[in-house]
N, C-alpha and C. Protein backbone atom coordinates (compact mmCIF):
# COMPACT_ATOMS: atom_id res chain seq x y z
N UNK A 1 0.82 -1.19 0.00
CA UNK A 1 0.00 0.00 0.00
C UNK A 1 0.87 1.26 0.00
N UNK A 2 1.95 1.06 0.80
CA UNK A 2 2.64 2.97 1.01
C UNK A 2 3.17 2.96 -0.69
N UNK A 3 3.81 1.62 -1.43
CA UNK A 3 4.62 1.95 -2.21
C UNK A 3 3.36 2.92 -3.44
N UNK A 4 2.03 2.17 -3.33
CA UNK A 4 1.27 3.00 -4.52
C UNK A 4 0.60 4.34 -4.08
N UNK A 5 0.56 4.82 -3.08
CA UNK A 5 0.66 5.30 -2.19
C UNK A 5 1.64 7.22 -2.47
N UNK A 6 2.96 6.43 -2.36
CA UNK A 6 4.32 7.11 -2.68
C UNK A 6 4.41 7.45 -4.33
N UNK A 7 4.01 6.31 -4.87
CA UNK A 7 4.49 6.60 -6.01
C UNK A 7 3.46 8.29 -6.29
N UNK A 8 2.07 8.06 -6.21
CA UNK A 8 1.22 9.36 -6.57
C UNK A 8 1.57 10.50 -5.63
N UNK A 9 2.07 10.32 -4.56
CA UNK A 9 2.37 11.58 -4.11
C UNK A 9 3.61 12.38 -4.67
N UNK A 10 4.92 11.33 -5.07
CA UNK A 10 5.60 12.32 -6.23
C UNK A 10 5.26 12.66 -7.04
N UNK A 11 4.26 12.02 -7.96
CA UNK A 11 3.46 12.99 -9.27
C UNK A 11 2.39 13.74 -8.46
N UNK A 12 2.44 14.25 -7.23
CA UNK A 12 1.81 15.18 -6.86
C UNK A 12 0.48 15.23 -7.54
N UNK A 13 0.30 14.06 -6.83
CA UNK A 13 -1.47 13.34 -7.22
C UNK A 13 -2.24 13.45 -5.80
N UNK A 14 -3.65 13.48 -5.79
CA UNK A 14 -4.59 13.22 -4.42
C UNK A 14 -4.50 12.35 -4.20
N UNK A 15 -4.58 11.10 -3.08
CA UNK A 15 -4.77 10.25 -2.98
C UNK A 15 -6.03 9.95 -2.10
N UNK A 16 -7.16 9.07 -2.34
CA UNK A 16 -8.54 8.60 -1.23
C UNK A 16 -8.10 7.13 -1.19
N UNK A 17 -7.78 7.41 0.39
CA UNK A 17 -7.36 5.66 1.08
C UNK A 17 -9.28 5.49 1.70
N UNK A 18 -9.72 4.61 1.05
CA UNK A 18 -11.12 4.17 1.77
C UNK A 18 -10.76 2.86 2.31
N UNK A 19 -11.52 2.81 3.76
CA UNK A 19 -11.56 1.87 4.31
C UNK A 19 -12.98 1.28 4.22
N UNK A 20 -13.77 0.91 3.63
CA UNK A 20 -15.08 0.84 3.50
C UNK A 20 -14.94 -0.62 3.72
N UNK A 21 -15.63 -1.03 4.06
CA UNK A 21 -15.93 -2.93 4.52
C UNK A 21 -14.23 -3.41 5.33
N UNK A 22 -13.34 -2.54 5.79
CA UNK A 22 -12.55 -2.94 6.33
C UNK A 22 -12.63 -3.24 8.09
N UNK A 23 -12.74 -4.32 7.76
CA UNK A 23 -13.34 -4.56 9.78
C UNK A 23 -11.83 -4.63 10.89
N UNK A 24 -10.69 -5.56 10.59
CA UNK A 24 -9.74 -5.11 11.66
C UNK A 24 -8.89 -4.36 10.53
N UNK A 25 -7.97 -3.15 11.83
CA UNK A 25 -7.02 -2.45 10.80
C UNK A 25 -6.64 -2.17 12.32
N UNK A 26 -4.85 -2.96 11.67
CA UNK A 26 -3.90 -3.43 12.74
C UNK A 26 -2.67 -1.58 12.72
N UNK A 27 -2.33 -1.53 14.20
CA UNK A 27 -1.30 -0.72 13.87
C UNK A 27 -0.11 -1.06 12.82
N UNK A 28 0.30 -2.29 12.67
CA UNK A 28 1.25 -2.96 12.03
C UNK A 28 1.41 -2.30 10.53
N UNK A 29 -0.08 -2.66 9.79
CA UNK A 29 -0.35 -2.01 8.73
C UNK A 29 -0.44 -0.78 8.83
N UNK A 30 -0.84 0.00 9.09
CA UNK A 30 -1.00 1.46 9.40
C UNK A 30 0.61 1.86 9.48
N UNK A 31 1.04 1.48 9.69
CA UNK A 31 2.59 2.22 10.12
C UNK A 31 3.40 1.76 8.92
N UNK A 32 2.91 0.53 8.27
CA UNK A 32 3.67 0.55 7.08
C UNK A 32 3.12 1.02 5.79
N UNK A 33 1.70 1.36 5.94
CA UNK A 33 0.78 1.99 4.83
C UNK A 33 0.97 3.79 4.93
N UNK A 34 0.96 4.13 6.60
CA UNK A 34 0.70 5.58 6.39
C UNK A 34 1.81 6.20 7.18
N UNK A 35 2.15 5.35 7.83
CA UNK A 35 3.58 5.96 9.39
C UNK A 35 4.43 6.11 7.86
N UNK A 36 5.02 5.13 7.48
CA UNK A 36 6.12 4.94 6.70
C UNK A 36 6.36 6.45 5.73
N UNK A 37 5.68 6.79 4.98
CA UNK A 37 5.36 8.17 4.48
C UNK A 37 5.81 9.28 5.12
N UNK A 38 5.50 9.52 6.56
CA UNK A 38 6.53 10.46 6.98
C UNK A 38 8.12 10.62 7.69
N UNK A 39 8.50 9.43 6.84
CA UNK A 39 10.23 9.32 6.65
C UNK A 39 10.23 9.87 5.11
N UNK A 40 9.69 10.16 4.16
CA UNK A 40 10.06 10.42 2.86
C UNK A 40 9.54 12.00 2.45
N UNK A 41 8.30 11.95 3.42
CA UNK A 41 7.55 13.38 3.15
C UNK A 41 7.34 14.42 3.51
N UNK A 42 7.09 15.19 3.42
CA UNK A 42 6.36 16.73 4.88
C UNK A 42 5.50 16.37 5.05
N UNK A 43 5.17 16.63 6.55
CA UNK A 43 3.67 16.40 6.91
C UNK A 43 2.68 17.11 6.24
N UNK A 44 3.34 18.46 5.71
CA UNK A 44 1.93 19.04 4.70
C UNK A 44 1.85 18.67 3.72
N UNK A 45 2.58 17.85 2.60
CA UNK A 45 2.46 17.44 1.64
C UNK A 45 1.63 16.19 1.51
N UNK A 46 1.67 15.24 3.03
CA UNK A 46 0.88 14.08 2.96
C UNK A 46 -0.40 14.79 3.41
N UNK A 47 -0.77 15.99 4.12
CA UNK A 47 -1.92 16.59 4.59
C UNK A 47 -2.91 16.88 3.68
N UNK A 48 -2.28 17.29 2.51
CA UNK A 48 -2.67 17.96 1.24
C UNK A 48 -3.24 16.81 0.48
N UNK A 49 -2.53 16.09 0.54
CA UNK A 49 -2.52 15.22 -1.08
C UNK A 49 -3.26 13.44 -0.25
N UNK A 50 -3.01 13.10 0.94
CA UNK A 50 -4.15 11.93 1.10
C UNK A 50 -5.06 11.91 1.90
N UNK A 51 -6.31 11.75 1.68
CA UNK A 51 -7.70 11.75 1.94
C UNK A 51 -7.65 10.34 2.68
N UNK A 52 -8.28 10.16 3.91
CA UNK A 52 -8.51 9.11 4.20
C UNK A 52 -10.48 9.24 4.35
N UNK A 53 -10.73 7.95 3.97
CA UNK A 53 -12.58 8.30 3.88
C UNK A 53 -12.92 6.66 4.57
N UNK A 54 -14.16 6.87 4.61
CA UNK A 54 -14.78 5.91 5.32
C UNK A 54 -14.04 4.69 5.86
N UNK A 55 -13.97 5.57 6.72
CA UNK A 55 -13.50 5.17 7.98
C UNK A 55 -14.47 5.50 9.31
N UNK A 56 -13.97 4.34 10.78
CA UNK A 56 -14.69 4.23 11.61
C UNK A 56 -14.14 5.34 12.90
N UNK A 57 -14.18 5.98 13.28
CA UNK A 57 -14.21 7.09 14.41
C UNK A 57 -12.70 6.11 15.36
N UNK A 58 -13.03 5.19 15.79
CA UNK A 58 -12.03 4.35 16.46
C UNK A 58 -10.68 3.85 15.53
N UNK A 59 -11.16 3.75 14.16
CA UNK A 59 -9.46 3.33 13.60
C UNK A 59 -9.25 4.99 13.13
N UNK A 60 -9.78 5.91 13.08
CA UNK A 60 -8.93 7.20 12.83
C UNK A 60 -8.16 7.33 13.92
N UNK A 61 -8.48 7.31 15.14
CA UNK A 61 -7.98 7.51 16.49
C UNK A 61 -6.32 6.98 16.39
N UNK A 62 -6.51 5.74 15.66
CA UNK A 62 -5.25 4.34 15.66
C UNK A 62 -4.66 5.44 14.40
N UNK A 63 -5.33 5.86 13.41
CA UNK A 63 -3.97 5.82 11.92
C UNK A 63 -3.80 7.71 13.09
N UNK A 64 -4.46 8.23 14.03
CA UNK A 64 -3.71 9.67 14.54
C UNK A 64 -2.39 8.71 15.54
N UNK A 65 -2.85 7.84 15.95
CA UNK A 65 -1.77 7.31 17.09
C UNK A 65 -0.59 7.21 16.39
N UNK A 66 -0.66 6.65 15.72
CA UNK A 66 0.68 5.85 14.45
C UNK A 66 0.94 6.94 13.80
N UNK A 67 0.70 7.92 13.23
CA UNK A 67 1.37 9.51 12.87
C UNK A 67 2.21 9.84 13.62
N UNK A 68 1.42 9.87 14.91
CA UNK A 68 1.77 10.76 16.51
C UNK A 68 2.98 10.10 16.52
N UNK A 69 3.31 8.72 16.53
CA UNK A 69 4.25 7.98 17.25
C UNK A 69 5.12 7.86 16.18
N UNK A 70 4.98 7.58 14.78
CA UNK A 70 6.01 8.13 13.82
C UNK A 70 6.83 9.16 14.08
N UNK A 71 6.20 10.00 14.30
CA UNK A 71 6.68 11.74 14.36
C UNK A 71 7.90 12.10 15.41
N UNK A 72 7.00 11.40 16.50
CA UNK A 72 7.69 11.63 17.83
C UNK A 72 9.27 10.22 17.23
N UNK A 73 8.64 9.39 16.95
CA UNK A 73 10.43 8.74 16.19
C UNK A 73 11.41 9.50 15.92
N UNK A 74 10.71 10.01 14.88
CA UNK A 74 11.20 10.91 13.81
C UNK A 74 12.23 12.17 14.22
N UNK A 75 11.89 12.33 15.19
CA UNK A 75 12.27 13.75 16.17
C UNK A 75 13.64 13.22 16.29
N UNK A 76 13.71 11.78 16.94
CA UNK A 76 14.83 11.26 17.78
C UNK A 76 15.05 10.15 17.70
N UNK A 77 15.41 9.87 16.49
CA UNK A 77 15.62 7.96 16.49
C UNK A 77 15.79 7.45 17.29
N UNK A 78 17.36 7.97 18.03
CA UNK A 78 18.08 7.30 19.32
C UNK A 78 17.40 6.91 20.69
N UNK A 79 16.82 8.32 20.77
CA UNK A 79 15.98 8.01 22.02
C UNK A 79 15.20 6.21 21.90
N UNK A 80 14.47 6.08 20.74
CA UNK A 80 14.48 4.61 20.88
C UNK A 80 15.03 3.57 20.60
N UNK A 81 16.27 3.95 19.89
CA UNK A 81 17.14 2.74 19.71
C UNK A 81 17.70 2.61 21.56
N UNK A 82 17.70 3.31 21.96
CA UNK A 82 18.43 3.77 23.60
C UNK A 82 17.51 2.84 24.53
N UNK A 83 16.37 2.84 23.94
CA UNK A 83 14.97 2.56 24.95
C UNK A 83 14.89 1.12 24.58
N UNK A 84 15.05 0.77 23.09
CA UNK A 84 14.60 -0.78 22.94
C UNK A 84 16.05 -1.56 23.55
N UNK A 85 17.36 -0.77 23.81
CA UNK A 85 18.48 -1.22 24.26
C UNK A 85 18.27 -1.90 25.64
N UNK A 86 17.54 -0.75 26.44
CA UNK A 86 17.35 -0.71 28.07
C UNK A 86 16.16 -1.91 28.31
N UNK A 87 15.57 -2.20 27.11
CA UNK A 87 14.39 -3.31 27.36
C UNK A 87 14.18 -4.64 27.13
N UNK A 88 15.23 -4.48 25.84
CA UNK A 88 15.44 -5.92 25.48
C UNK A 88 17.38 -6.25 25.39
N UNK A 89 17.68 -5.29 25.72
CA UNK A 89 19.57 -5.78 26.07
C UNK A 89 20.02 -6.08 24.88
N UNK A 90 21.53 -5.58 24.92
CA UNK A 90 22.59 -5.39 23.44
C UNK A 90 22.75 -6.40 22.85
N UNK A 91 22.07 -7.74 23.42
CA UNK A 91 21.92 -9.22 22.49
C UNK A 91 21.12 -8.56 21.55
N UNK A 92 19.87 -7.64 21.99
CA UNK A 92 18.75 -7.80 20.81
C UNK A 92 19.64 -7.27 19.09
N UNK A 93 20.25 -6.27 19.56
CA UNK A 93 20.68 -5.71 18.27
C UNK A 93 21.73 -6.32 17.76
N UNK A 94 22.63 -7.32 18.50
CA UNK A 94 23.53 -8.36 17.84
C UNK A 94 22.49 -9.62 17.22
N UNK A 95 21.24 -9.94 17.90
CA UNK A 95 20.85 -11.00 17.02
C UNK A 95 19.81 -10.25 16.15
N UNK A 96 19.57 -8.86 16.17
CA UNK A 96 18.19 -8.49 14.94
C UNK A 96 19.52 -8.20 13.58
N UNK A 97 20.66 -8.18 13.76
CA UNK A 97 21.69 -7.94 12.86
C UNK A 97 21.97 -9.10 11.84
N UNK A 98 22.12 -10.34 12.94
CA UNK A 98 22.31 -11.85 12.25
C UNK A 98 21.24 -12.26 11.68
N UNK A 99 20.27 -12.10 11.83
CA UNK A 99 18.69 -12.79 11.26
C UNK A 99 18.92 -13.31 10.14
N UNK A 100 18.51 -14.22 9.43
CA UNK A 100 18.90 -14.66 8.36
C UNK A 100 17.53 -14.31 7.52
């Protein structure tokens, strides 16, 4: 989804994401459909150009959370590379390195 997504926002196209008959909508997706976008974009350029429509009052809440928490990333990578360090210990990033 972000890649077709991305592609129309460089041809500085509108985009309408409808959720219509969509019953679960996971943060997971959301962060890789709409979070992901503001590593590449301005927030006014994605403000401008994608429409989100029918949608349910409770998953807008989730795709504002996943902006919010993009953003606040965004500010400070480290702060959570620092934080997932203190939570899951310097194994995690020696074995998320090896993963095959």
């Amino acid at each position: 989804m972000y890649e077709q997504i991305a592609v129309a926002l460089r041809k500085n196209k509108n985009v309408f994401l409808s959720f219509l008959n969509c019953e679960d909508i996971t943060p997971a997706f959301l962060s890789q459909a709409i979070g992901q976008l503001y590593h590449w974009f301005h927030e006014d350029r994605i403000a401008a150009s994608l429409k989100i429509i029918d949608i349910q009052p409770e998953d807008a809440d989730l795709i504002a959370d996943v902006v919010a928490d993009t953003k606040e990333y965004l500010e400070d990578p480290l702060k959570f590379t620092y934080a997932t360090l203190e939570v899951l210990g310097p194994d995690y990033l020696y074995d998320y390195a090896n993963m095959p």
